[in-house]
PDB file of N, CA and C in Angstrom:
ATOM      1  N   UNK A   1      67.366  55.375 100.199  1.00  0.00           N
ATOM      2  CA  UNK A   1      68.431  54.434 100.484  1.00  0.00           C
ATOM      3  C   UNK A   1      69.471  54.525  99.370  1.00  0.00           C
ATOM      4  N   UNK A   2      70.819  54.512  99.473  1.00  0.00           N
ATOM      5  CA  UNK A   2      71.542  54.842  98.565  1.00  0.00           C
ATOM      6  C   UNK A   2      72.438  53.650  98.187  1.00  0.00           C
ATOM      7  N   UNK A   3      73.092  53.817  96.862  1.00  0.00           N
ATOM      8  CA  UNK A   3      73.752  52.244  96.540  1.00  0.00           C
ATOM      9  C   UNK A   3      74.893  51.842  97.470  1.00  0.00           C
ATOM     10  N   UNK A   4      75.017  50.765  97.273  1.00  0.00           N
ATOM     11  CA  UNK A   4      75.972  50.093  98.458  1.00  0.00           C
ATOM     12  C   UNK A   4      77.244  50.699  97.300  1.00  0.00           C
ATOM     13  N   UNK A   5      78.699  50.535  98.194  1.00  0.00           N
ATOM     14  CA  UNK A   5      79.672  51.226  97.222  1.00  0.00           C
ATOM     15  C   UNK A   5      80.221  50.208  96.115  1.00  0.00           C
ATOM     16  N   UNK A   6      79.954  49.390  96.325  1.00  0.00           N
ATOM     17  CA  UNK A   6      80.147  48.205  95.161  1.00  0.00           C
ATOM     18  C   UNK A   6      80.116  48.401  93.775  1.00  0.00           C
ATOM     19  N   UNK A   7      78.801  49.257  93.854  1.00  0.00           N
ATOM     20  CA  UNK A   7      77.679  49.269  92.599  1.00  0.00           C
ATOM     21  C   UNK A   7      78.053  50.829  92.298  1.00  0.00           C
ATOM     22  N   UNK A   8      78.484  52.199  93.429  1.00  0.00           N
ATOM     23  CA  UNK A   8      78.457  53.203  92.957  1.00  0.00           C
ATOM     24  C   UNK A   8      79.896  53.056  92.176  1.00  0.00           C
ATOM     25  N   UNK A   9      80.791  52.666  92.853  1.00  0.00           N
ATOM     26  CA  UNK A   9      81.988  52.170  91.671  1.00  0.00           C
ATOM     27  C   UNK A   9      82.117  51.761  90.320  1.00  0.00           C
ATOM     28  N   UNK A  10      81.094  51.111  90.290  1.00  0.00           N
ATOM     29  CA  UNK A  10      80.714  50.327  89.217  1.00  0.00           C
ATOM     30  C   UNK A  10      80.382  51.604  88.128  1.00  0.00           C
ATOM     31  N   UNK A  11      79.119  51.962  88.944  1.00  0.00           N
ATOM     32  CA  UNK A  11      78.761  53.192  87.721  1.00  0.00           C
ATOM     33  C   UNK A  11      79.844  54.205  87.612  1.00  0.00           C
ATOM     34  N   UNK A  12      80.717  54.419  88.073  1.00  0.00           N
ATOM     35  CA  UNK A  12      81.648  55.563  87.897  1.00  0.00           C
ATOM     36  C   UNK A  12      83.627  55.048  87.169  1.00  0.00           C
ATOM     37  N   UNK A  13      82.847  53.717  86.797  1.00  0.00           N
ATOM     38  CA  UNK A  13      83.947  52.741  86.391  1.00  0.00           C
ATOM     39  C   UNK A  13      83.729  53.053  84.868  1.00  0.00           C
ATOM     40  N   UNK A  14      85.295  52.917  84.190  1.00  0.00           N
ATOM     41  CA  UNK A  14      85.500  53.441  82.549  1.00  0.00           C
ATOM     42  C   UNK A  14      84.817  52.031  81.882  1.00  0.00           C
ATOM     43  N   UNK A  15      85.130  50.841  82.254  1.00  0.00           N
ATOM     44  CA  UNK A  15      84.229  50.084  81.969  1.00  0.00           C
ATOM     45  C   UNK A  15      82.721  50.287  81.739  1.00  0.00           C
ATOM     46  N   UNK A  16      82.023  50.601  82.555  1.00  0.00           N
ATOM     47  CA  UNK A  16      80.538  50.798  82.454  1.00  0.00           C
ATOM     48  C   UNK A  16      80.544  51.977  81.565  1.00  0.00           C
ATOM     49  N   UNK A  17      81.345  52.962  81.673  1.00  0.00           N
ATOM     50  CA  UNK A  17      81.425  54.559  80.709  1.00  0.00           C
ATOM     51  C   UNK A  17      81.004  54.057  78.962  1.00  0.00           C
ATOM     52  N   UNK A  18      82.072  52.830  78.934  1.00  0.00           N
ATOM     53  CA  UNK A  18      82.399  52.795  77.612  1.00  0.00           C
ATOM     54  C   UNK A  18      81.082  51.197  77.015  1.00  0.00           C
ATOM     55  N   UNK A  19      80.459  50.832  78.110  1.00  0.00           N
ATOM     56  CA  UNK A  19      79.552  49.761  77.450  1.00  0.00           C
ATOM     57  C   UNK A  19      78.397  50.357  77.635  1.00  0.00           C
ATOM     58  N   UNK A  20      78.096  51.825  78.315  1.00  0.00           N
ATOM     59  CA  UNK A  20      77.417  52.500  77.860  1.00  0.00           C
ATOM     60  C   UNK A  20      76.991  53.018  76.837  1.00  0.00           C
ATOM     61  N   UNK A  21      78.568  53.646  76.427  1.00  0.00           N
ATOM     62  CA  UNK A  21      78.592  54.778  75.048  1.00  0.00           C
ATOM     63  C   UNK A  21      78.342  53.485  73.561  1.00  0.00           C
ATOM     64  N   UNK A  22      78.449  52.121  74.139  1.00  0.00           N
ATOM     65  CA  UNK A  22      78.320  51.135  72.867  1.00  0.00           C
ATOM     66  C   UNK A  22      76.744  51.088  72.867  1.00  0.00           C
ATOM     67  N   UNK A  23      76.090  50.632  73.658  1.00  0.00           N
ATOM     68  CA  UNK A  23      74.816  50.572  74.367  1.00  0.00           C
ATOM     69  C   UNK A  23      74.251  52.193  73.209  1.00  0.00           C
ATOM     70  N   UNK A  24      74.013  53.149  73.778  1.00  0.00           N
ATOM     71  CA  UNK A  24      73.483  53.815  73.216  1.00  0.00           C
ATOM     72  C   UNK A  24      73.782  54.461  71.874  1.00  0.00           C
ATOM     73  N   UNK A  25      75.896  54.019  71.427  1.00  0.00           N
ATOM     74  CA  UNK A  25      75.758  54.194  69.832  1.00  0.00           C
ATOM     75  C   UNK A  25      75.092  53.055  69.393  1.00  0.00           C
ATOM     76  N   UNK A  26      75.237  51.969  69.526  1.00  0.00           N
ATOM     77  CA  UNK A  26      74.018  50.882  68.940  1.00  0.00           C
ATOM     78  C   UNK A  26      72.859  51.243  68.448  1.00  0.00           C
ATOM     79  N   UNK A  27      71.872  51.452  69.148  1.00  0.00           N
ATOM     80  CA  UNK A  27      70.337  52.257  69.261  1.00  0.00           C
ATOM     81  C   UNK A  27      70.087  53.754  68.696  1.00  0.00           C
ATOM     82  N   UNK A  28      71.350  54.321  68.491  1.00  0.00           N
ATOM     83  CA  UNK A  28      71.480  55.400  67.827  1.00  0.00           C
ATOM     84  C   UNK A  28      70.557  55.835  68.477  1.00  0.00           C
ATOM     85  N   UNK A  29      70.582  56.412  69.948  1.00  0.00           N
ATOM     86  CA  UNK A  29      70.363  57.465  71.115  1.00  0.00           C
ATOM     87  C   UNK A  29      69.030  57.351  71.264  1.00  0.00           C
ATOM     88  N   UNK A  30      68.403  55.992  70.898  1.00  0.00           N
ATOM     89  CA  UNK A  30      67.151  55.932  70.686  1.00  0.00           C
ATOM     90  C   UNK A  30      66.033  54.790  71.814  1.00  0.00           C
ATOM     91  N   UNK A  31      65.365  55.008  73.013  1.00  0.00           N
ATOM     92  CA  UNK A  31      64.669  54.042  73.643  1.00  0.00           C
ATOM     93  C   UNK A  31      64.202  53.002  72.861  1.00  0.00           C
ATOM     94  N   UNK A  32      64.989  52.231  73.495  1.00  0.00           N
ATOM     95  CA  UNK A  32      64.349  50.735  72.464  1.00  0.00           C
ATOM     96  C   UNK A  32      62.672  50.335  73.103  1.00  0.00           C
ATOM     97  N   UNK A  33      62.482  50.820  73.445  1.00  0.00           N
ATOM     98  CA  UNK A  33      60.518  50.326  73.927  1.00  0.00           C
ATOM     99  C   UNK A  33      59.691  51.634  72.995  1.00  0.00           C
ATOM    100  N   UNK A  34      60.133  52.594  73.106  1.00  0.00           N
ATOM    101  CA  UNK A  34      59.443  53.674  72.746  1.00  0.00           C
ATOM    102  C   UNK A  34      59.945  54.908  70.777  1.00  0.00           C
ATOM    103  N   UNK A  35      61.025  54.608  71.513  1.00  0.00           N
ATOM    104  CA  UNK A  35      61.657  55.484  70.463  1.00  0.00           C
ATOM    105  C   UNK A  35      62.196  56.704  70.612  1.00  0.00           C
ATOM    106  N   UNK A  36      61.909  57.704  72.401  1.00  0.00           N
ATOM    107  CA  UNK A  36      62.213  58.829  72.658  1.00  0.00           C
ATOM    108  C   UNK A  36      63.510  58.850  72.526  1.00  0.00           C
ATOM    109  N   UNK A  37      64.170  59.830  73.080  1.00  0.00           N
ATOM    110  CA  UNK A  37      65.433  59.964  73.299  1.00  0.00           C
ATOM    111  C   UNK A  37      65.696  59.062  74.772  1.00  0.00           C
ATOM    112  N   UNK A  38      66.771  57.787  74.369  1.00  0.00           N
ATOM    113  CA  UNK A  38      66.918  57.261  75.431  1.00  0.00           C
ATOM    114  C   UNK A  38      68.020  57.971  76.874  1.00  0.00           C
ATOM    115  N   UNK A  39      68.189  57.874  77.584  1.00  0.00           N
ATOM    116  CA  UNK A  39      68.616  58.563  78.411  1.00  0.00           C
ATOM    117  C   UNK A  39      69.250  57.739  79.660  1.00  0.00           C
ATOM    118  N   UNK A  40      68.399  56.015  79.720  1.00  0.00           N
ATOM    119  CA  UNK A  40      68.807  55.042  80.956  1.00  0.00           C
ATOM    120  C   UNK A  40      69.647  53.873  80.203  1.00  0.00           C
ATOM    121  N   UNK A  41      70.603  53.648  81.132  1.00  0.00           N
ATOM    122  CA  UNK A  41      70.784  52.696  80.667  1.00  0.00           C
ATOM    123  C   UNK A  41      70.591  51.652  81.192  1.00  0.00           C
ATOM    124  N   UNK A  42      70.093  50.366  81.045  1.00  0.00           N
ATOM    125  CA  UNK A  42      68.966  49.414  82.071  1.00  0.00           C
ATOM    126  C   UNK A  42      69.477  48.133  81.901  1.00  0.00           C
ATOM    127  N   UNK A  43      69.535  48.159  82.508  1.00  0.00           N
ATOM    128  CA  UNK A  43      70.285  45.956  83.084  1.00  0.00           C
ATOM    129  C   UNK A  43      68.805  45.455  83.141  1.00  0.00           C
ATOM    130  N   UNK A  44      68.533  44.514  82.264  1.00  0.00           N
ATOM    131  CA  UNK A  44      67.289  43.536  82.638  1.00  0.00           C
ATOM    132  C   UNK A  44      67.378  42.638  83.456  1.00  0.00           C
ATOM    133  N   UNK A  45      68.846  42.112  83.806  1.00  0.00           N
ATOM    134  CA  UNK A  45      68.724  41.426  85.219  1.00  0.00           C
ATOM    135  C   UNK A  45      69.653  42.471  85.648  1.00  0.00           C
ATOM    136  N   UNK A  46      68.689  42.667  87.165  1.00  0.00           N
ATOM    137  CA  UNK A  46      69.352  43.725  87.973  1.00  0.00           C
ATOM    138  C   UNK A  46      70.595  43.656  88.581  1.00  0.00           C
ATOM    139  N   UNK A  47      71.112  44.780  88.298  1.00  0.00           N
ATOM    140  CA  UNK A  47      72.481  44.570  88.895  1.00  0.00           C
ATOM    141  C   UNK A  47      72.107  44.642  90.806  1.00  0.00           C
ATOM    142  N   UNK A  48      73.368  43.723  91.029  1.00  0.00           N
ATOM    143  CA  UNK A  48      73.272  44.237  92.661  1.00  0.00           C
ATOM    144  C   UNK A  48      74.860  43.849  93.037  1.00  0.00           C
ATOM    145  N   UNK A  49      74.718  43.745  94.296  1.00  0.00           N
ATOM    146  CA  UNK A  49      76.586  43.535  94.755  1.00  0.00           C
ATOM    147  C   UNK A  49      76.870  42.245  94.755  1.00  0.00           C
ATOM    148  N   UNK A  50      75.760  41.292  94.800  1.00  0.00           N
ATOM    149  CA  UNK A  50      76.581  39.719  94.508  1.00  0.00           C
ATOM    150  C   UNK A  50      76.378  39.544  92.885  1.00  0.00           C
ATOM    151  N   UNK A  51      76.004  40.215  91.660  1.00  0.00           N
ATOM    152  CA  UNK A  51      76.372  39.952  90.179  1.00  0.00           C
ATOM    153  C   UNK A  51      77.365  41.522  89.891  1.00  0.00           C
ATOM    154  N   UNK A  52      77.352  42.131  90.478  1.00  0.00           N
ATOM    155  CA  UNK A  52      78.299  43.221  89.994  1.00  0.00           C
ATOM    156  C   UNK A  52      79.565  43.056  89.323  1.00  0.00           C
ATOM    157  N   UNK A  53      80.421  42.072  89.488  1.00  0.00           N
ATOM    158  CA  UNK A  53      81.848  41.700  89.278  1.00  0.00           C
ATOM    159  C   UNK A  53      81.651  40.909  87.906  1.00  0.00           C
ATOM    160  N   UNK A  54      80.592  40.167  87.912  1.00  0.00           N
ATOM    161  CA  UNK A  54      80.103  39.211  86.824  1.00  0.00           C
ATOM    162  C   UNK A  54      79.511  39.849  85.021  1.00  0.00           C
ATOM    163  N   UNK A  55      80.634  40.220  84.502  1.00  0.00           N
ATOM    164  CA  UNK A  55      80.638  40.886  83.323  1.00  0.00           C
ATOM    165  C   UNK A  55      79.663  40.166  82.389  1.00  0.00           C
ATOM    166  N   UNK A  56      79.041  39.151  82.869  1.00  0.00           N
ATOM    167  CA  UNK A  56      77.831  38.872  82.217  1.00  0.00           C
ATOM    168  C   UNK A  56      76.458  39.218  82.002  1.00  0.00           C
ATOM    169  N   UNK A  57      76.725  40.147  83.338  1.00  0.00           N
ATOM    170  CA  UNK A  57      75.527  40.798  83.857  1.00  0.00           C
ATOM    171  C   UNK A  57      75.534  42.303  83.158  1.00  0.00           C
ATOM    172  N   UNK A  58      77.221  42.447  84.523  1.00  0.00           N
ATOM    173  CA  UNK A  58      77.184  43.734  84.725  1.00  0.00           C
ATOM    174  C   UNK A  58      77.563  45.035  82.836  1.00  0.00           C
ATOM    175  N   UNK A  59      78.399  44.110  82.044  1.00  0.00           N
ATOM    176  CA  UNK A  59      78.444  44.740  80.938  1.00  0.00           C
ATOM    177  C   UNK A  59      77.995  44.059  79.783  1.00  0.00           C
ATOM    178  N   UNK A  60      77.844  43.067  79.780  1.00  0.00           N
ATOM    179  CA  UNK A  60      76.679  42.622  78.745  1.00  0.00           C
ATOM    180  C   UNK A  60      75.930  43.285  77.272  1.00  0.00           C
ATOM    181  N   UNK A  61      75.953  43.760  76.520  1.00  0.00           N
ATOM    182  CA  UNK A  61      75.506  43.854  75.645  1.00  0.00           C
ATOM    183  C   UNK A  61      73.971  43.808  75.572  1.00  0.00           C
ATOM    184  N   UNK A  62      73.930  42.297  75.810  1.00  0.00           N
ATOM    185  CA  UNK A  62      72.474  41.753  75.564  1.00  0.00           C
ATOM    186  C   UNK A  62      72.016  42.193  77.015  1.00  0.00           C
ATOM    187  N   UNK A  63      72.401  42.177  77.630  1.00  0.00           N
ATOM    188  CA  UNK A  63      71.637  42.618  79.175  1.00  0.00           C
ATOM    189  C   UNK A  63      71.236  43.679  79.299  1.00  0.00           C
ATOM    190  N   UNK A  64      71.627  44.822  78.155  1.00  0.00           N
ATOM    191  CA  UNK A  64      71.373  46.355  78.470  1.00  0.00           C
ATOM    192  C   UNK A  64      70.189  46.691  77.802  1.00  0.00           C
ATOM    193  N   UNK A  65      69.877  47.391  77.746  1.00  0.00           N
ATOM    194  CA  UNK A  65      68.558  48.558  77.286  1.00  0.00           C
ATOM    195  C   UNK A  65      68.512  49.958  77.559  1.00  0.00           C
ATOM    196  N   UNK A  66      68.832  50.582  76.690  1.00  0.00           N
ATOM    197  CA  UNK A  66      68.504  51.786  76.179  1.00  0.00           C
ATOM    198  C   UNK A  66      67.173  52.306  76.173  1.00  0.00           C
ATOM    199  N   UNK A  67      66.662  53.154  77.611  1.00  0.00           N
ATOM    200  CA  UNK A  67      65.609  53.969  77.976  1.00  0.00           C
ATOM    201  C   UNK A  67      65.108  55.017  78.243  1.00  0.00           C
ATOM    202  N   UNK A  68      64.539  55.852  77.664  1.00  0.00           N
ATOM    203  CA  UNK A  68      63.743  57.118  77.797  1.00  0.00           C
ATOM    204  C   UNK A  68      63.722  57.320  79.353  1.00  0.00           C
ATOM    205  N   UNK A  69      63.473  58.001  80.085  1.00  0.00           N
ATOM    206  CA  UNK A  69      63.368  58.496  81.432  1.00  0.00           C
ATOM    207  C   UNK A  69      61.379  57.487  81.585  1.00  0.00           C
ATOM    208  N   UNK A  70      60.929  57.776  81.041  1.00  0.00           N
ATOM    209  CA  UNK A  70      59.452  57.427  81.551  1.00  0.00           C
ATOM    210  C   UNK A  70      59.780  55.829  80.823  1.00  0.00           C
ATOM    211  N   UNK A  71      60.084  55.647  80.166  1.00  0.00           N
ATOM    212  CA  UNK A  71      59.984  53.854  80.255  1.00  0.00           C
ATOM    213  C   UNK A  71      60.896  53.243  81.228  1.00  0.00           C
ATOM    214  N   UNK A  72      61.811  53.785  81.772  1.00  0.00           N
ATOM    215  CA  UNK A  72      62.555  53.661  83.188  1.00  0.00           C
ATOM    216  C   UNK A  72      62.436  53.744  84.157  1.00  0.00           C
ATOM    217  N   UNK A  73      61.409  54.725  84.370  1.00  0.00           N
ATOM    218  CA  UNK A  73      60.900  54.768  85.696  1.00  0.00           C
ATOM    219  C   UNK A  73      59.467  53.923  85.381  1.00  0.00           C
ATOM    220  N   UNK A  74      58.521  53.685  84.521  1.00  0.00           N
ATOM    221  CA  UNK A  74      57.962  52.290  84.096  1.00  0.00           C
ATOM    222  C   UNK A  74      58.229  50.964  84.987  1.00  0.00           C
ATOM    223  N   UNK A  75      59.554  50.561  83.931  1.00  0.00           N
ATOM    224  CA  UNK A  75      59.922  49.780  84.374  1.00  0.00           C
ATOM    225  C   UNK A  75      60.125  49.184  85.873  1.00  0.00           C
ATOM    226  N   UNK A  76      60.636  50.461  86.716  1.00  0.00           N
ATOM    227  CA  UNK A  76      60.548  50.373  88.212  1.00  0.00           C
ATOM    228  C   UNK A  76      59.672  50.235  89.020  1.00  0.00           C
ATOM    229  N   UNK A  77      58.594  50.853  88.373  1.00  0.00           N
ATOM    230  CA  UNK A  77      57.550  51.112  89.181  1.00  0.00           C
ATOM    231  C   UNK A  77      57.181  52.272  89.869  1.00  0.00           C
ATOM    232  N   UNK A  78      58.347  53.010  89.116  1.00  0.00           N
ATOM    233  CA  UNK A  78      58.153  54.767  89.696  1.00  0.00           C
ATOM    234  C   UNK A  78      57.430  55.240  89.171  1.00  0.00           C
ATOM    235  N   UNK A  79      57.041  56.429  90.297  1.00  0.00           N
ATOM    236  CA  UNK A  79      56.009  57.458  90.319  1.00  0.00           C
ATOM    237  C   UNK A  79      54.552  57.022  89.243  1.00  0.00           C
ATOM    238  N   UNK A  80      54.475  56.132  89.842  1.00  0.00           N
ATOM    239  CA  UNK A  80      52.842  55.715  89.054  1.00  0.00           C
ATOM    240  C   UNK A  80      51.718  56.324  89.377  1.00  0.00           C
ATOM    241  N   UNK A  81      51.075  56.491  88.250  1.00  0.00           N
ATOM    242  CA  UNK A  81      49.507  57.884  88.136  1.00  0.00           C
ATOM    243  C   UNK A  81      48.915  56.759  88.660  1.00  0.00           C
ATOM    244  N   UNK A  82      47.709  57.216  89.935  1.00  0.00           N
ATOM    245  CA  UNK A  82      46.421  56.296  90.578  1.00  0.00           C
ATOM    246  C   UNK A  82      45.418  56.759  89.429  1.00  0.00           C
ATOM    247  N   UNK A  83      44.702  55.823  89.244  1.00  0.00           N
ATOM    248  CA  UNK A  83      43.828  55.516  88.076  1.00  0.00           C
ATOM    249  C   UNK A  83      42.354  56.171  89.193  1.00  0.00           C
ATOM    250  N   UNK A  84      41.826  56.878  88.254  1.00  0.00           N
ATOM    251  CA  UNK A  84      40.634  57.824  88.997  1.00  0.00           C
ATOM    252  C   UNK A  84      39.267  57.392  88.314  1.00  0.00           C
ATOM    253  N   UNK A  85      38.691  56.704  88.987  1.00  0.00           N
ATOM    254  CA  UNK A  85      37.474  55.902  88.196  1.00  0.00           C
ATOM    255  C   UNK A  85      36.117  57.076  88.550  1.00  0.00           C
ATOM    256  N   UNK A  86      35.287  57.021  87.794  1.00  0.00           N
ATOM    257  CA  UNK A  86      34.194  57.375  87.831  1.00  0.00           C
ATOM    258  C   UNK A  86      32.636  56.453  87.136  1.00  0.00           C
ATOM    259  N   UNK A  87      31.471  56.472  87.282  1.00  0.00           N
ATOM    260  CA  UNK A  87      30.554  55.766  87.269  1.00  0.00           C
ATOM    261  C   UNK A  87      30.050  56.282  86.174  1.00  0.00           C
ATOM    262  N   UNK A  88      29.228  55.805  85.012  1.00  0.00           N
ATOM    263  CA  UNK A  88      28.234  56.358  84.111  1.00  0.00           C
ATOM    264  C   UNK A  88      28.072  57.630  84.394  1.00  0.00           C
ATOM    265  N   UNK A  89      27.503  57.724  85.178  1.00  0.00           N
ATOM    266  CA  UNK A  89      26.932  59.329  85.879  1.00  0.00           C
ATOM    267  C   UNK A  89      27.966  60.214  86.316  1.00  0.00           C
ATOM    268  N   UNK A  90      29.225  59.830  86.087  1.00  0.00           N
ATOM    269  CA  UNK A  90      30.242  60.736  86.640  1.00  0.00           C
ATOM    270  C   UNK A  90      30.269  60.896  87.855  1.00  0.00           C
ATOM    271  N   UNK A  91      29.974  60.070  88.681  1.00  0.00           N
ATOM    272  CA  UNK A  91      30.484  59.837  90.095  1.00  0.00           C
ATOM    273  C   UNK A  91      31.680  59.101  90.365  1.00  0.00           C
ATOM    274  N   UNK A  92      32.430  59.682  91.280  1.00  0.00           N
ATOM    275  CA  UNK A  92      33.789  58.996  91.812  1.00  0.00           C
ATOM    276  C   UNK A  92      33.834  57.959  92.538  1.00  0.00           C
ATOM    277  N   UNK A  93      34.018  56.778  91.730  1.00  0.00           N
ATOM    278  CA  UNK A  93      34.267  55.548  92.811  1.00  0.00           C
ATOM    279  C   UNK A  93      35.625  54.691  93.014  1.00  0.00           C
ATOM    280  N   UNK A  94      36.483  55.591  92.906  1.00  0.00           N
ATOM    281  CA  UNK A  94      37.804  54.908  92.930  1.00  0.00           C
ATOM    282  C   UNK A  94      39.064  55.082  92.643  1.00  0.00           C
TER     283      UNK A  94
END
């Protein structure tokens, strides 16, 4: 499903360009959860098309986070490893 155009504007807006480039000179290019090289830049309250306009949200300072690719997709809930259980005896139960 792809973003409504509200929001792809948004990301392709000099605004977001430049509270980006503050966002990650801040952190000095660094995931604030981890320490990798951050790479996301992450709204803790999610952006969507009814807070998009709302520069409280949408460029915020304090709203952002600076994230590594795997603490980002973390965060989402992407691509999560199924946990592979086995028994004393090394049997598979789960």
């Amino acid at each position: 499903m792809g973003k409504p155009k509200e929001l792809h504007r948004f990301y392709k807006s000099k605004a977001w360009l430049i509270a980006r480039n503050l966002k990650t000179n801040a952190t000095q290019g660094k995931c604030e959860r981890c320490g990798a090289i951050g790479e996301e830049v992450h709204h803790k309250i999610r952006l969507t098309v009814d807070n998009v306009n709302d520069v409280n949200i949408s460029l915020n300072q304090d709203n952002l986070e600076l994230l590594c690719k795997d603490c980002h997709n973390e965060e989402h809930g992407r691509f999560k490893k199924k946990e592979v259980l086995f028994d004393d005896d090394g049997n598979f139960i789960g």
